[in-house]
Protein backbone atom coordinates (compact mmCIF):
# COMPACT_ATOMS: atom_id res chain seq x y z
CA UNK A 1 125.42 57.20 123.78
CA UNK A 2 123.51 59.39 121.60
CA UNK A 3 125.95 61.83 119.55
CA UNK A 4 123.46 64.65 118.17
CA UNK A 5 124.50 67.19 120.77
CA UNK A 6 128.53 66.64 120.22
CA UNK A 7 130.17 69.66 120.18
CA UNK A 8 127.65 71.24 122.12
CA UNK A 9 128.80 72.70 125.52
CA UNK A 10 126.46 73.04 128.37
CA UNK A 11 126.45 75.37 131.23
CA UNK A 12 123.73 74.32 133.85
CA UNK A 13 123.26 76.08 137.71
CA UNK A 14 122.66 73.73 140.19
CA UNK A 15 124.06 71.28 138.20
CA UNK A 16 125.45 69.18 141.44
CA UNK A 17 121.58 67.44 142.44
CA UNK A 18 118.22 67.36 142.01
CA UNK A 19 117.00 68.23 138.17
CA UNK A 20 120.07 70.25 137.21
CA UNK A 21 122.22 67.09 137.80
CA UNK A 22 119.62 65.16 135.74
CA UNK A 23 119.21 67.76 133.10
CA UNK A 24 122.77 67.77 133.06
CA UNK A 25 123.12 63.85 132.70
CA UNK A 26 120.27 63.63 129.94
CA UNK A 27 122.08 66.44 127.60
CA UNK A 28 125.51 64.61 128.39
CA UNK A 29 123.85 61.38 127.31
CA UNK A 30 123.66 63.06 124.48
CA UNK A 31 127.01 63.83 123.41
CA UNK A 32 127.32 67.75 124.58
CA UNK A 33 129.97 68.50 127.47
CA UNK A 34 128.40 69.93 130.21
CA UNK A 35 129.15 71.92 133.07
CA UNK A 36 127.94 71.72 136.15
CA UNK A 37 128.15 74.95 138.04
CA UNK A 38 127.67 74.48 141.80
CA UNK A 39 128.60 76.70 144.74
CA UNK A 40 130.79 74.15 146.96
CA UNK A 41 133.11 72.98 144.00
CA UNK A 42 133.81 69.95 145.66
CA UNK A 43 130.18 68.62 145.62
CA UNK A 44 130.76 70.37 141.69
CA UNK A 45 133.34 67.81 141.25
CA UNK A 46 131.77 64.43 142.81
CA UNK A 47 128.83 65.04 140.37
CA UNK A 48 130.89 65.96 137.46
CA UNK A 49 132.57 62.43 137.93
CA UNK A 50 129.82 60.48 139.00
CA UNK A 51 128.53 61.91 135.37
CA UNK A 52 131.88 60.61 134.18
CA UNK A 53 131.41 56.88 134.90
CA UNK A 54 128.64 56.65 132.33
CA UNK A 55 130.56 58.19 129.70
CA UNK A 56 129.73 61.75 129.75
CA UNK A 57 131.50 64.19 129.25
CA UNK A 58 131.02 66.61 132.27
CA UNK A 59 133.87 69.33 134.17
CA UNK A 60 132.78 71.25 137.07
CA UNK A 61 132.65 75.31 137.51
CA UNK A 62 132.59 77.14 140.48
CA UNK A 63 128.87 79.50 140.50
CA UNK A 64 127.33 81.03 143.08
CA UNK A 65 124.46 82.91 141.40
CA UNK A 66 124.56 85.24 144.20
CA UNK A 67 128.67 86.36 143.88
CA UNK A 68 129.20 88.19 140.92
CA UNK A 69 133.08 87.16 141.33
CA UNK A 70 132.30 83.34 140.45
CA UNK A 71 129.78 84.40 137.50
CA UNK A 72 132.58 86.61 136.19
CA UNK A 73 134.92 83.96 136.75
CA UNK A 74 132.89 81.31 135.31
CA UNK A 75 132.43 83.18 132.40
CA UNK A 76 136.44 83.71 131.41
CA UNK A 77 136.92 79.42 132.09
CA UNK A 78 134.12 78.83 129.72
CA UNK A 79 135.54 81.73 127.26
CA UNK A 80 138.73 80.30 127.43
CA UNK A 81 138.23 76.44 127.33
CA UNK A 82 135.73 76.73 125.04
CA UNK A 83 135.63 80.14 123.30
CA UNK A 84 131.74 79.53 123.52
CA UNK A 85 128.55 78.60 125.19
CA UNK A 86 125.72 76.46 123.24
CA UNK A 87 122.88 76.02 126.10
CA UNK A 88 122.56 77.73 129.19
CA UNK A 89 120.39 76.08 131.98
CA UNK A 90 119.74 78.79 134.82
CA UNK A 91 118.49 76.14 137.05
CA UNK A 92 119.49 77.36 140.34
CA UNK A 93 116.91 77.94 143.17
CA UNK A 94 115.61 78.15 146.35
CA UNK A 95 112.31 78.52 149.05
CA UNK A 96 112.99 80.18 152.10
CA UNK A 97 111.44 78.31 155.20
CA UNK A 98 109.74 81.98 155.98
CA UNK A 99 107.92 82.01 153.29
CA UNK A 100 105.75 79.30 154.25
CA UNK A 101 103.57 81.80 155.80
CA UNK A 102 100.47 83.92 154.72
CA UNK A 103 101.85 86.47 152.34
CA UNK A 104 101.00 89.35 154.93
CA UNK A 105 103.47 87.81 157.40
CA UNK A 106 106.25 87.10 154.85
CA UNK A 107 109.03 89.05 156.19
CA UNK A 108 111.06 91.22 154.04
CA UNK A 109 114.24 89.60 154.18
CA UNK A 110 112.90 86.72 152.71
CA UNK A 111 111.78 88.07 149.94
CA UNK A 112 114.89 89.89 149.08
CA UNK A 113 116.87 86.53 149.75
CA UNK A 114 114.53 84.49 147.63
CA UNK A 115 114.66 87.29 144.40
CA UNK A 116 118.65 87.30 145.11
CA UNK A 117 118.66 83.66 143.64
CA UNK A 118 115.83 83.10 142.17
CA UNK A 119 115.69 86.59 139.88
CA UNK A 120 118.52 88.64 140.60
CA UNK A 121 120.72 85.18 139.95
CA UNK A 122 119.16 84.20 136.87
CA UNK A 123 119.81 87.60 135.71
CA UNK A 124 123.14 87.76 136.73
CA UNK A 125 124.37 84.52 134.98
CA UNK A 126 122.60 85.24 131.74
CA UNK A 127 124.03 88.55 131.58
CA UNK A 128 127.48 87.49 131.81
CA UNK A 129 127.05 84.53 129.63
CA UNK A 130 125.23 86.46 126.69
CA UNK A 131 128.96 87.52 124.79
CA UNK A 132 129.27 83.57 124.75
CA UNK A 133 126.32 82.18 123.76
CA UNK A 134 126.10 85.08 120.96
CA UNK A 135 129.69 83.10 119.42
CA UNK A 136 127.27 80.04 119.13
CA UNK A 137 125.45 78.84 116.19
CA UNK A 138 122.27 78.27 118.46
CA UNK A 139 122.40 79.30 121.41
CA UNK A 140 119.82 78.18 124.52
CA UNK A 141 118.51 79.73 127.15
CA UNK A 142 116.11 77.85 129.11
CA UNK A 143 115.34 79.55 132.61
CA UNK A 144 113.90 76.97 135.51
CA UNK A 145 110.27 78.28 136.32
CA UNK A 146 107.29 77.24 138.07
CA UNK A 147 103.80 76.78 137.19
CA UNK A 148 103.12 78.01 140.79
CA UNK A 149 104.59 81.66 138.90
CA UNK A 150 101.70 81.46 136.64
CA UNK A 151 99.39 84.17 137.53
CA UNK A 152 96.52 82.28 135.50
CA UNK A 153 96.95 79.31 137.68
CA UNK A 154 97.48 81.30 141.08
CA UNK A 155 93.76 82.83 140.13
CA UNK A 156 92.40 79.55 139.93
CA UNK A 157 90.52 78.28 143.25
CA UNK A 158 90.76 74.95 141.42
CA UNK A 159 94.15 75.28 140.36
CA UNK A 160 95.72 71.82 141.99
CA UNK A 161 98.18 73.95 143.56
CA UNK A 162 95.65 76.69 144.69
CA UNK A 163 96.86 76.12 148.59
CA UNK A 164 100.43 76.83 148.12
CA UNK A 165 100.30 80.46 147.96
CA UNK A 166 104.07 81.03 148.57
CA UNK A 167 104.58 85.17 147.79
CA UNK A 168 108.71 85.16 147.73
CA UNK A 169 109.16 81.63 145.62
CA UNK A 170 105.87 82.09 143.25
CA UNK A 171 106.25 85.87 142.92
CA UNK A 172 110.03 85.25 141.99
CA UNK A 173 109.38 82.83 139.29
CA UNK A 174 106.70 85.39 138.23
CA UNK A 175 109.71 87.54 137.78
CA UNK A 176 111.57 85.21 136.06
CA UNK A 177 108.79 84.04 133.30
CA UNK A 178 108.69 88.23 132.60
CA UNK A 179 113.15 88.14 132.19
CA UNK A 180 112.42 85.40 129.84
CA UNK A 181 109.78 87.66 127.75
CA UNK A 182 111.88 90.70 127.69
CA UNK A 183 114.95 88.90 126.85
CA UNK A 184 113.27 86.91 124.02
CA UNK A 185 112.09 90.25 122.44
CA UNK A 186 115.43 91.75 122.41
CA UNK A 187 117.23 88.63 120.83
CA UNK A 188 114.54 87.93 118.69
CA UNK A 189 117.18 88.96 115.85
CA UNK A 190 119.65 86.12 116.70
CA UNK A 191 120.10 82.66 116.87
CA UNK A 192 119.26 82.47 120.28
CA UNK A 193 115.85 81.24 121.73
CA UNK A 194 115.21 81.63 125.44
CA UNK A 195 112.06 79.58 127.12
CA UNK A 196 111.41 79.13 130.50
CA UNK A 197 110.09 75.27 131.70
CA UNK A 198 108.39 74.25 134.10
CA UNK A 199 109.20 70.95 135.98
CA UNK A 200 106.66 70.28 138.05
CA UNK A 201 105.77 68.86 141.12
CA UNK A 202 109.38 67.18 141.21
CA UNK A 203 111.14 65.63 144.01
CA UNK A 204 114.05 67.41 145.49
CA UNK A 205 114.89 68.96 148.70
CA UNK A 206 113.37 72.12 148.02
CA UNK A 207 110.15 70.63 148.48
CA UNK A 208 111.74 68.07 151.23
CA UNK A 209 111.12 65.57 148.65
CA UNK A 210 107.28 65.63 148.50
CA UNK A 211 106.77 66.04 145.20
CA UNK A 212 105.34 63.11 142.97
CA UNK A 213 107.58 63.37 139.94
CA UNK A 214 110.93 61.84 139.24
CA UNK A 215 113.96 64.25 138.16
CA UNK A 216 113.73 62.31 135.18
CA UNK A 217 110.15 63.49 134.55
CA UNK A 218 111.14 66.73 135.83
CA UNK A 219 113.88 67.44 133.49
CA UNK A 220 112.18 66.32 129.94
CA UNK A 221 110.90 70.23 129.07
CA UNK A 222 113.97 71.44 130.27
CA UNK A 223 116.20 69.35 127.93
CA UNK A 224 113.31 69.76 124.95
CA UNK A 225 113.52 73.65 125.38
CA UNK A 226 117.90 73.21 125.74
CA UNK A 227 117.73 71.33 122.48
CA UNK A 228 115.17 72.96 119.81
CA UNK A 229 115.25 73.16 116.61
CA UNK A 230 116.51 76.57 114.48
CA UNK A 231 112.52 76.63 113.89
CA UNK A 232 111.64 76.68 117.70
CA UNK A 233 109.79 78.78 119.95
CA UNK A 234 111.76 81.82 121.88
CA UNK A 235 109.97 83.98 124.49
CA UNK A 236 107.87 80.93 125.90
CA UNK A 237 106.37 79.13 128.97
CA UNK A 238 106.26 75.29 128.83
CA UNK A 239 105.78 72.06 131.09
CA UNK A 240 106.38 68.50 128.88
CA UNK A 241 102.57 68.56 127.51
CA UNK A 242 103.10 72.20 126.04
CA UNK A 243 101.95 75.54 126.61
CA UNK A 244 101.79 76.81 130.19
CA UNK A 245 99.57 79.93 130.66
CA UNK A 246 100.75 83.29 132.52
C-alpha cells in the first residue's frame, strides 16, 4: 500500500457503494483514513470493514445530507477524533424516477427533492465541514458533478448525451458546478482548492447500472482533484482527460 496520503483523513458522502466506496478505497489505498459517511450506518459499517480487509484504514460516520442533525454531528466526531479534515468528497446523489419526463411535466416536488440532495446537501456538508478543513494544511474539496450539468454540452444536438434532458438531476448539478465557482473565489486566499469532477457514464444504480464505465474509471478525476498538488487548480470542472466546459 501506497503511503503518500498518510495522515490524510478523508470524509466522502455516499461512501457505502457505487464511486464513493471506490473513491473511498483508491484514497485508502493510499495511506489516508477515510470515512465513509452513509445514511443507514450499518451499511456505513459493512463497507468500512469490507475496506478493512485490504488494509485500509476506513471508520464509518453517520450523514444524511438531507438532516442537518447528522452533518452537525458528523462534524463534532471528525473534530474530535481528528481535530481536522484533509479532503472532502461530497459525493452523495440522486435521480428521481419523475424526472424522467419532458421538463414541462417534471413535477415540482421532484425538483425540490432532487436540489435537497443534490445542491442543498452538498451545501450543507461543506458548510459545516469548512472550520475543519481550514485546520488542514491542504485542504480538498472535490464536489461530484455531471457533464450532463454542463450547459455547453446540454446545447449541443450532438452532444452524446443530447437525449437525456433530465431538468431536476442536470439542472442540480448545474447548481452545483456554480457552488463550486463561488466557493473557489472566496477561498481563493487559503490552502484550500475546491473542483468539481465529473465521472461519467459510470455504472451504479442511479443509472440502474447502464452506464459503460467501471467505478474504477469513474473515480480517477475524483481522486486526482482529492489529491492535487499545493500548485493545483481551485474553482474548476474536470472529467479524467481534463477540462470540462460549462
Amino acid at each position: 500500500m501506497s503511503e503518500d496520503l498518510k495522515g490524510k483523513v478523508a470524509l466522502i458522502t455516499g461512501a457505502n457503494k457505487g464511486i464513493g466506496y471506490e473513491i473511498a478505497r483508491q484514497l485508502g489505498s493510499r495511506g489516508a483514513t477515510v470515512l465513509v459517511a452513509a445514511r443507514d450506518i450499518k451499511r456505513g459499517e459493512e463497507a468500512a470493514n469490507k475496506l478493512g480487509l485490504n488494509e485500509i484504514d476506513a471508520r464509518s460516520v453517520q450523514l444524511d445530507v438531507t438532516d442537518q442533525k447528522t452533518i452537525d454531528s458528523a462534524a463534532k466526531q471528525i473534530e474530535s477524533e481528528f481535530g481536522k479534515l484533509d479532503i472532502l468528497v461530497n459525493n452523495a446523489g440522486i435521480v428521481s424516477d419523475g424526472d424522467r419526463l419532458p421538463p414541462s411535466q417534471v413535477d415540482i416536488e421532484t425538483l425540490r427533492h432532487t436540489y435537497e440532495t443534490n445542491v442543498f446537501g452538498v451545501f450543507a456538508v461543506t458548510k459545516a465541514m469548512l472550520p475543519l478543513l481550514k485546520k488542514s494544511t491542504a485542504g480538498r474539496i472535490v464536489n461530484l458533478s455531471s457533464g450532463l450539468g454542463s450547459l455547453t454540452q446540454n446545447s449541443d444536438p450532438n452532444y452524446e448525451f443530447a437525449d437525456f434532458k433530465l431538468l431536476a438531476y442536470n439542472s442540480s448539478k448545474t447548481a452545483v458546478n456554480a457552488l463550486t465557482v463561488l466557493l473557489a473565489a472566496e477561498l481563493k486566499d487559503t490552502p484550500i482548492k475546491i473542483n468539481a469532477a465529473d465521472p461519467g457514464f459510470t455504472a451504479t444504480d442511479i443509472n440502474q447500472y447502464q452506464g459503460y464505465r467501471t467505478v474504477e474509471q469513474g473515480a480517477i478525476a475524483a481522486v486526482r482533484l482529492a489529491t492535487l498538488p499545493d500548485d493545483g487548480s481551485s474553482g474548476g470542472f474536470f472529467d479524467e482527460d481534463g477540462v470540462v466546459p460549462w
